[in-house]
Protein backbone atom coordinates (compact mmCIF):
# COMPACT_ATOMS: atom_id res chain seq x y z
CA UNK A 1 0.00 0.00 0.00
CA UNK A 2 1.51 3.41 -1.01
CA UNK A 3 2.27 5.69 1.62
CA UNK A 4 -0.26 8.82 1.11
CA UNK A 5 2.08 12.19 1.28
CA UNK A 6 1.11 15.83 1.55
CA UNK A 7 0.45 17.74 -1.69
CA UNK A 8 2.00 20.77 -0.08
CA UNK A 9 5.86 20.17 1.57
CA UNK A 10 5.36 16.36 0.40
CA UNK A 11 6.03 14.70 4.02
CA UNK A 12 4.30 11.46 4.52
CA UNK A 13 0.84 11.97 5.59
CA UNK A 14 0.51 9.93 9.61
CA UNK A 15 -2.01 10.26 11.94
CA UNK A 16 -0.03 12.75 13.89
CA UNK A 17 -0.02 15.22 10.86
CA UNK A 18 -2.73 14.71 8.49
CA UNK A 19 -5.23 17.32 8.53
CA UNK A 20 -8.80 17.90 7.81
CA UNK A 21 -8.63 19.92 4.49
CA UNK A 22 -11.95 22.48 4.93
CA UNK A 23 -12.50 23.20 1.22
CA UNK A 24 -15.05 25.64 2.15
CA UNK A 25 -14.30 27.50 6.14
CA UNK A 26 -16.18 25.79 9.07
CA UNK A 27 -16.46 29.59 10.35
CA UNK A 28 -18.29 29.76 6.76
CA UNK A 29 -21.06 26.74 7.44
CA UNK A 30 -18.16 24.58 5.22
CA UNK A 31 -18.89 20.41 5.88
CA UNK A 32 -16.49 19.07 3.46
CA UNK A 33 -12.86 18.40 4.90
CA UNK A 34 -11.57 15.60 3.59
CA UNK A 35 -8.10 13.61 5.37
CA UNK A 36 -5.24 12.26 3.38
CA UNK A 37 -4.84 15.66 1.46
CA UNK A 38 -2.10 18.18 2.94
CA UNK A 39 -0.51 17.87 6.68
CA UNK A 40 -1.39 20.30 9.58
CA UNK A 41 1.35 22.45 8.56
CA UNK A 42 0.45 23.27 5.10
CA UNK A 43 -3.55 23.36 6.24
CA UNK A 44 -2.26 26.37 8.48
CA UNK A 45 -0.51 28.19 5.88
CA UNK A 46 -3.49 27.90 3.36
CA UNK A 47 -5.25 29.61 6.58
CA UNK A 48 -2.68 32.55 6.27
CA UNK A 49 -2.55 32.98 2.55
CA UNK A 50 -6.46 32.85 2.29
CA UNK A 51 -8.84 31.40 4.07
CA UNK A 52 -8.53 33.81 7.11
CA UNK A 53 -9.12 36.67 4.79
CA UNK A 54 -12.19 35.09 3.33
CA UNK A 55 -13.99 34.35 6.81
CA UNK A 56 -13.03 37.88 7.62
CA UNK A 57 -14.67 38.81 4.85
CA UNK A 58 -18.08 38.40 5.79
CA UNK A 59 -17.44 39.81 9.21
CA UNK A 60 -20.24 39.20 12.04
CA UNK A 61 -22.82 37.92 9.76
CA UNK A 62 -22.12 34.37 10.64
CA UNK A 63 -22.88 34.92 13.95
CA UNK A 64 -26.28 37.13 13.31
CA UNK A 65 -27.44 34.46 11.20
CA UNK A 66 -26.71 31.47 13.40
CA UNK A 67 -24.29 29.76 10.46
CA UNK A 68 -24.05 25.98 11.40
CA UNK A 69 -20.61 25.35 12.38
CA UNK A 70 -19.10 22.02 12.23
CA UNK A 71 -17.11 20.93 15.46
CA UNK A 72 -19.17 23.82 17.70
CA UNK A 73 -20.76 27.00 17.71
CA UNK A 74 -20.26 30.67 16.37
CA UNK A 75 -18.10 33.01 18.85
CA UNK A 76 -19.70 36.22 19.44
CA UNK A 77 -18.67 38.99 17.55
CA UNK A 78 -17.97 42.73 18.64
CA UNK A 79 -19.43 45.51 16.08
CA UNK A 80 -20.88 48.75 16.26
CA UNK A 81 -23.90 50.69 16.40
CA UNK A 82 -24.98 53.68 13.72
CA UNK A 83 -24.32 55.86 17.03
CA UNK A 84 -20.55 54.70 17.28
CA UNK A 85 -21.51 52.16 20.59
CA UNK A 86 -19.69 48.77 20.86
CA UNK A 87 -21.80 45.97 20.86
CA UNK A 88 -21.01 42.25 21.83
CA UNK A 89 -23.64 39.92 19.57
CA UNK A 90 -23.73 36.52 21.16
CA UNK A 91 -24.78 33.38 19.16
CA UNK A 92 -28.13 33.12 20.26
CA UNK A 93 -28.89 36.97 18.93
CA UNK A 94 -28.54 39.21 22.41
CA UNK A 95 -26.68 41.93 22.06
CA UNK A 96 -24.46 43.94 24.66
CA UNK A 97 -23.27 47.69 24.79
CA UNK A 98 -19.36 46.74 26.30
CA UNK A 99 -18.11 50.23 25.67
CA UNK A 100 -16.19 51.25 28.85
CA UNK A 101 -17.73 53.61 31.12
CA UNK A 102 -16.23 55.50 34.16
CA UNK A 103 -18.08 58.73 35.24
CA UNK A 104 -18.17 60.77 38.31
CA UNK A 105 -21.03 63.38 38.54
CA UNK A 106 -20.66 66.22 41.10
CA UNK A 107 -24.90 66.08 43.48
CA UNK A 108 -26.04 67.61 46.56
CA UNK A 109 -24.09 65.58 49.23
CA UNK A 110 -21.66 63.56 47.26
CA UNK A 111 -21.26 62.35 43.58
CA UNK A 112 -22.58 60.04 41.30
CA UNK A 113 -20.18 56.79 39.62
CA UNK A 114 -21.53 55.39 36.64
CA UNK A 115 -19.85 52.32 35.63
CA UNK A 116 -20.81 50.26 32.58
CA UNK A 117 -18.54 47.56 30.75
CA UNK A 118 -18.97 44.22 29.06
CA UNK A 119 -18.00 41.92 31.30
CA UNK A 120 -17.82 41.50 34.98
CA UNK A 121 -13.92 41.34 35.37
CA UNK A 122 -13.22 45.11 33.79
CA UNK A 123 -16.71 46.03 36.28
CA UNK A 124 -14.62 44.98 39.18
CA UNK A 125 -11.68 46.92 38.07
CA UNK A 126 -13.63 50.03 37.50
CA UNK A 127 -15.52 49.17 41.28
CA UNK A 128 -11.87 49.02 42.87
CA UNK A 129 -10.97 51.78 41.26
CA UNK A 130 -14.37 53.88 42.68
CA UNK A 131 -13.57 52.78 45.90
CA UNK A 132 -9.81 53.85 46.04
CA UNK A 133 -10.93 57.47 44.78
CA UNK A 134 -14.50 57.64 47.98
CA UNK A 135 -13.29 55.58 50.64
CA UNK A 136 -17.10 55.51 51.78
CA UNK A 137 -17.67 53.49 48.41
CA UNK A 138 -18.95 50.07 48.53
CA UNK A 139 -17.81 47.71 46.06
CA UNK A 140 -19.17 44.84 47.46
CA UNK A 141 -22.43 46.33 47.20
CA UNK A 142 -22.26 48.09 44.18
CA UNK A 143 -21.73 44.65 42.55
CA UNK A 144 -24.94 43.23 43.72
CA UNK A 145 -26.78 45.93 41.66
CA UNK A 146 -25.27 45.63 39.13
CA UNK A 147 -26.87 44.66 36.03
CA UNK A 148 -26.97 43.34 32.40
CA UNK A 149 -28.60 46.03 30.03
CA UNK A 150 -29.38 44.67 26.54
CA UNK A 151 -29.47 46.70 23.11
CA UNK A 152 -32.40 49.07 22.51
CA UNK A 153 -34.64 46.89 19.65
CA UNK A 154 -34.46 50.02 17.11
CA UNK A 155 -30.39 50.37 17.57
CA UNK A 156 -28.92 49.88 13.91
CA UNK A 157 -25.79 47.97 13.98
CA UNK A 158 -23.23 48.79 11.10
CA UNK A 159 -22.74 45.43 8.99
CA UNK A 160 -21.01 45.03 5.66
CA UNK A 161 -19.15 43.01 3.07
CA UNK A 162 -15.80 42.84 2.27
CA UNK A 163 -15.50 41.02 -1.44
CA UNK A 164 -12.44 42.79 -2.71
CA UNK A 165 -10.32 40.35 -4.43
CA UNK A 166 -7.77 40.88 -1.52
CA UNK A 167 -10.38 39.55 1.02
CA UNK A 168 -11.93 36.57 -1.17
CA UNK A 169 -10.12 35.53 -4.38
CA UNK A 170 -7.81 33.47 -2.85
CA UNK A 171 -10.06 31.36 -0.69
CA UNK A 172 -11.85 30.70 -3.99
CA UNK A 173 -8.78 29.54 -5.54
CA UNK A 174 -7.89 27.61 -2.75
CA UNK A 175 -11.30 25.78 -2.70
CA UNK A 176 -10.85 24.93 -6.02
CA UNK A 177 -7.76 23.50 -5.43
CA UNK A 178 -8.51 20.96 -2.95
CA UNK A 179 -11.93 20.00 -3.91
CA UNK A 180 -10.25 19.25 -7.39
CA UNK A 181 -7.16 17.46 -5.14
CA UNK A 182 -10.01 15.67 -3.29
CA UNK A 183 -12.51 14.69 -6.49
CA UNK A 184 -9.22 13.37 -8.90
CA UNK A 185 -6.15 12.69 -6.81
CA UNK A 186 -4.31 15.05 -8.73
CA UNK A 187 -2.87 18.89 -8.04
CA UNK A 188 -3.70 20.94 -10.65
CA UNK A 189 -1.08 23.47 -9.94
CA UNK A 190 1.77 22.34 -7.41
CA UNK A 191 1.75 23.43 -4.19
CA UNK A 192 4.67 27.02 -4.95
CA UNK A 193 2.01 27.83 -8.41
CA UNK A 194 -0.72 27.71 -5.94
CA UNK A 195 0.75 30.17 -3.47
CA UNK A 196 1.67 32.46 -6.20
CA UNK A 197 -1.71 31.72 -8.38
CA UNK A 198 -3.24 33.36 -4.51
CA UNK A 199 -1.01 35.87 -4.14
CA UNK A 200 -1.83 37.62 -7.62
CA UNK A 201 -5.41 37.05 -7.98
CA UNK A 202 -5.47 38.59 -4.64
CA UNK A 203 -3.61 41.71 -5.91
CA UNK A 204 -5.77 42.20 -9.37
CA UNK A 205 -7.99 39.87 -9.86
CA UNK A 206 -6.46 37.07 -12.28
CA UNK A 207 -9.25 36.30 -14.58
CA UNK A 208 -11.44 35.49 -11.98
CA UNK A 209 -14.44 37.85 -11.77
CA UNK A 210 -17.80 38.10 -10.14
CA UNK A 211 -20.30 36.23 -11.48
CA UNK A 212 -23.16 38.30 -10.23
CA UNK A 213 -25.89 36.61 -12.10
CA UNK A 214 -24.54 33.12 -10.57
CA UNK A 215 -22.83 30.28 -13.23
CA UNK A 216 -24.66 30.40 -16.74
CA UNK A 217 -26.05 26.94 -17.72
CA UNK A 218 -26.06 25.60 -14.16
CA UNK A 219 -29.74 24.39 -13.59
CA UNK A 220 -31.09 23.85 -10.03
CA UNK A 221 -33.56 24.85 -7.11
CA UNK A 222 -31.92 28.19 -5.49
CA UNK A 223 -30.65 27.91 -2.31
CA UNK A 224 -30.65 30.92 -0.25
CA UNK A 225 -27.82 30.14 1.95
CA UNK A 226 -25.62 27.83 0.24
CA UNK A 227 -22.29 26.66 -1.27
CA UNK A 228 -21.34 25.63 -4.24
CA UNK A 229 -18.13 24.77 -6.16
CA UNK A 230 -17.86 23.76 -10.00
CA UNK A 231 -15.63 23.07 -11.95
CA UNK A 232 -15.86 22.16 -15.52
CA UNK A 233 -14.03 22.17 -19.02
CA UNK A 234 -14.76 23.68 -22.51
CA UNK A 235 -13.24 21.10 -24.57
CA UNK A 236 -13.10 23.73 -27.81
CA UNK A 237 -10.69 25.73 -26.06
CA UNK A 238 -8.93 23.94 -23.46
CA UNK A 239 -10.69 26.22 -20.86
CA UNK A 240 -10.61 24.59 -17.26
CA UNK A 241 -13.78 27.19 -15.74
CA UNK A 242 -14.21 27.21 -11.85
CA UNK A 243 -17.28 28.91 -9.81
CA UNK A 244 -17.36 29.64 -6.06
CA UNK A 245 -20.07 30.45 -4.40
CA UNK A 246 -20.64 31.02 -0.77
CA UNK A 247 -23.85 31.38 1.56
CA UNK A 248 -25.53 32.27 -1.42
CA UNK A 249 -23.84 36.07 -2.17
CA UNK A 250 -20.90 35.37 -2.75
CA UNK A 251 -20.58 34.48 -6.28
CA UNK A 252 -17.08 34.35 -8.32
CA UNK A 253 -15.57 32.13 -10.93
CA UNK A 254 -13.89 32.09 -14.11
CA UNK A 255 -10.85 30.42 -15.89
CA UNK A 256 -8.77 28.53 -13.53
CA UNK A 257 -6.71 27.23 -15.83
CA UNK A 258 -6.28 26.27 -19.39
CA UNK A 259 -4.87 22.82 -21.06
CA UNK A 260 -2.56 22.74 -23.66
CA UNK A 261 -4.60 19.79 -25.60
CA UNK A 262 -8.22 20.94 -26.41
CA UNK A 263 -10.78 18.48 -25.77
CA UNK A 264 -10.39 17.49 -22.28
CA UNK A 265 -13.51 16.87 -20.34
CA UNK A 266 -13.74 17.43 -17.02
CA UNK A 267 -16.84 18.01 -14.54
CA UNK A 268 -17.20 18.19 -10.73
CA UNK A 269 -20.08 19.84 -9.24
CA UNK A 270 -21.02 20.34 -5.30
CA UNK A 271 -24.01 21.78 -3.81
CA UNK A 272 -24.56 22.41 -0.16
CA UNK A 273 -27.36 23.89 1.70
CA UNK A 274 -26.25 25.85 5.06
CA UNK A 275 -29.36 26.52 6.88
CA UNK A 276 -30.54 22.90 6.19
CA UNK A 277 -27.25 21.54 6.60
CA UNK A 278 -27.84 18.71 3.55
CA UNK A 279 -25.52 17.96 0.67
CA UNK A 280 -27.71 18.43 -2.72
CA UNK A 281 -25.58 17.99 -5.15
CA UNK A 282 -27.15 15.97 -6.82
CA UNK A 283 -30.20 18.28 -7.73
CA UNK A 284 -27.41 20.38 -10.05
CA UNK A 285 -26.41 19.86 -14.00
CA UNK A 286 -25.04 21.90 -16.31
CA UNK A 287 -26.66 22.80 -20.20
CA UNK A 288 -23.32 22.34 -21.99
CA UNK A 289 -24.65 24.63 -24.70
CA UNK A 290 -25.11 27.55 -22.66
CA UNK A 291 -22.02 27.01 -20.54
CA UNK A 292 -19.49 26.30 -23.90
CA UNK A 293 -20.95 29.57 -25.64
CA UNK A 294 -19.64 32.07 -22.96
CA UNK A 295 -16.93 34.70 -23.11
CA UNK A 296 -15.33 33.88 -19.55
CA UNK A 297 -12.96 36.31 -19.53
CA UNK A 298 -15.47 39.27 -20.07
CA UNK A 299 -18.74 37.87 -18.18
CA UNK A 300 -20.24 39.60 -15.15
CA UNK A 301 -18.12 42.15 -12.94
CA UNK A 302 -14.64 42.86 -12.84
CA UNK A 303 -12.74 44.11 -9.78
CA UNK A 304 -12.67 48.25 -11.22
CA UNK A 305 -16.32 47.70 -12.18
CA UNK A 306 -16.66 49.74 -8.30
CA UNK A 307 -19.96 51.02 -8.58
CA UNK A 308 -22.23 48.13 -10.06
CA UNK A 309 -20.51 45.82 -7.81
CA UNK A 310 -21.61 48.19 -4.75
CA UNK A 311 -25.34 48.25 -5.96
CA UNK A 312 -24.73 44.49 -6.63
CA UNK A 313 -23.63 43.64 -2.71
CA UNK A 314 -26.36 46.13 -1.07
CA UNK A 315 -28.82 44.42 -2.85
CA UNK A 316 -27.45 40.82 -2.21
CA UNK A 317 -26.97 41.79 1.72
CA UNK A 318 -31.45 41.80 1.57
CA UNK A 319 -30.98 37.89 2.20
CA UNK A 320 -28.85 38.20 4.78
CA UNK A 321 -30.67 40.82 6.06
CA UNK A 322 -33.90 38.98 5.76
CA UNK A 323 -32.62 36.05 7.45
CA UNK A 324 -31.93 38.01 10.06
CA UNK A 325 -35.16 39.67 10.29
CA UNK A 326 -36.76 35.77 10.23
CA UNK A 327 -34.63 34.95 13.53
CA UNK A 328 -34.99 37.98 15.31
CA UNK A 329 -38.09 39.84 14.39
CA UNK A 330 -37.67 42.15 17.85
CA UNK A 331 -33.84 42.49 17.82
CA UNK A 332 -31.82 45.43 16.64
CA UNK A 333 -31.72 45.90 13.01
CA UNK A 334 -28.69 46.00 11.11
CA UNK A 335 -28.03 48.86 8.82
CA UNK A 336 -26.26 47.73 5.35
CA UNK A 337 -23.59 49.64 3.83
């Protein structure tokens, strides 16, 4: 039996190294990590190159919307309100102000402390430090009033996208990568062409672009928040074409590569839904006419195409936004921009 080895440094792969390759981010609802890919080592620099940028990308939303997370649940995230206040949003939707508050008000008799913070340790501290400036102050006391005050329901908290090809390219390209690694044995690029292959579609773009209108010729029920990677040929010109999409806005693809012998035919399609957490891949297929007919290196949105993309993202932010709304009918709102 031959010894599997990593596609990345090339070690052999052991139970002490091998690593579960997350083609799509757990922090992104991802399910499919396959073993007996790359080692531990190499999973943590794909992390560094691009997967940590894409998760970033979609900043607290994951948490707002209560993504499934293999292996555990979403940490809270802290963002802010329209009115500048720092807000902790926990998984379950409760929000809390923890902007730091120390005041002393001059009254008849004495003065008033106001202390406010977003977690009980920094309350103590600011207590201590009440009590060191009024001797007469109670801490002890002070404590036992204290209280947890949640988020007004019309606060709007500032939420947006980042889906410069800086934040996201790269993840796509690294998806694409391993789900082709996992679906043929085979790298498509070796492991230095793939860190270079990230680091300049994350500068300009490559010829990936944004497929705003999703993949022409793909045919399938919509998902609302969803994944999907595909990757197929166009035997006439040698074109390998790859599409990422993730929770069902983020939507890029284009050629990923190109073969030197036209005619090649190559297919791999994967479907997940998120919020039902079920593979559906196999409710997907491609119309070969429509696909084969397209210009790929001139369809949808490229990277300077600033404003159309901006209208594009504020209008594909209304499912996240409505998802939201479904959870949390009553909780603060979150502005777009």
């Amino acid at each position: 039996m031959m010894m599997q080895r990593c596609h990345g440094c090339d070690d052999p792969l052991t139970s002490d190294n091998d690593s579960e390759a997350h083609i799509i981010p757990k922090a992104l609802g991802g399910r499919l990590a396959p073993k007996g890919l790359i080692c531990r080592k190499c999973n943590t620099a794909l992390d560094a190159a691009a997967d940590n940028a894409l998760i970033e990308a979609f900043g607290a939303w994951p948490t707002l919307l209560a993504i499934p997370r293999q292996g555990g649940g979403n940490p809270p995230k802290v963002i802010q309100t329209r009115e500048g206040q720092k807000v902790r949003v926990e998984p379950d939707g409760s929000m809390t102000n923890i902007d730091v508050v120390y005041g002393i008000t001059p009254i008849p008799g004495g003065h008033k402390v106001q202390i406010a913070a977003g977690d009980m340790k920094t309350v103590r501290q600011l207590l201590k430090r009440a009590a060191n400036q009024f001797p007469q102050f109670d801490p002890v006391l002070a404590e036992q009033y204290a209280r947890t005050v949640g988020m007004s329901p019309d606060s709007e908290i500032q939420m947006s996208l980042d889906f410069s090809p800086r934040a996201v390219f790269g993840g796509a390209i690294t998806a694409i990568w391993l789900i082709l690694l996992k679906e043929t044995g085979h790298a498509i690029m070796n492991w230095d062409e793939l860190l270079a292959c990230i680091s300049k579609i994350q500068t300009d773009g490559g010829t990936f672009r944004y497929l705003v209108d999703g993949l022409p010729g793909l045919r399938g029920p919509q998902i609302d928040i969803g994944h999907k990677l595909i990757v197929r040929s166009v035997p006439s010109t040698g074109e390998l074409i790859a599409y990422v999409e993730i929770l069902g806005v983020l939507k890029v693809g284009g050629v990923f590569a190109k073969s030197p012998n036209p005619g090649y035919e190559l297919q791999h399609i994967y479907a997940y839904d998120v919020a039902q957490k079920s593979e559906r891949t196999g409710e997907f297929s491609i119309d070969p006419t429509e696909f084969d007919r397209q210009d790929w290196r001139t369809i949808g949105l490229g990277p300077t195409d600033a404003s159309a993309l901006k209208a594009h993202f504020l209008d594909a932010l209304g499912v996240f936004v409505a998802h939201y709304q479904r959870r949390f009918s009553s909780k603060a709102q979150p502005e777009v921009s």
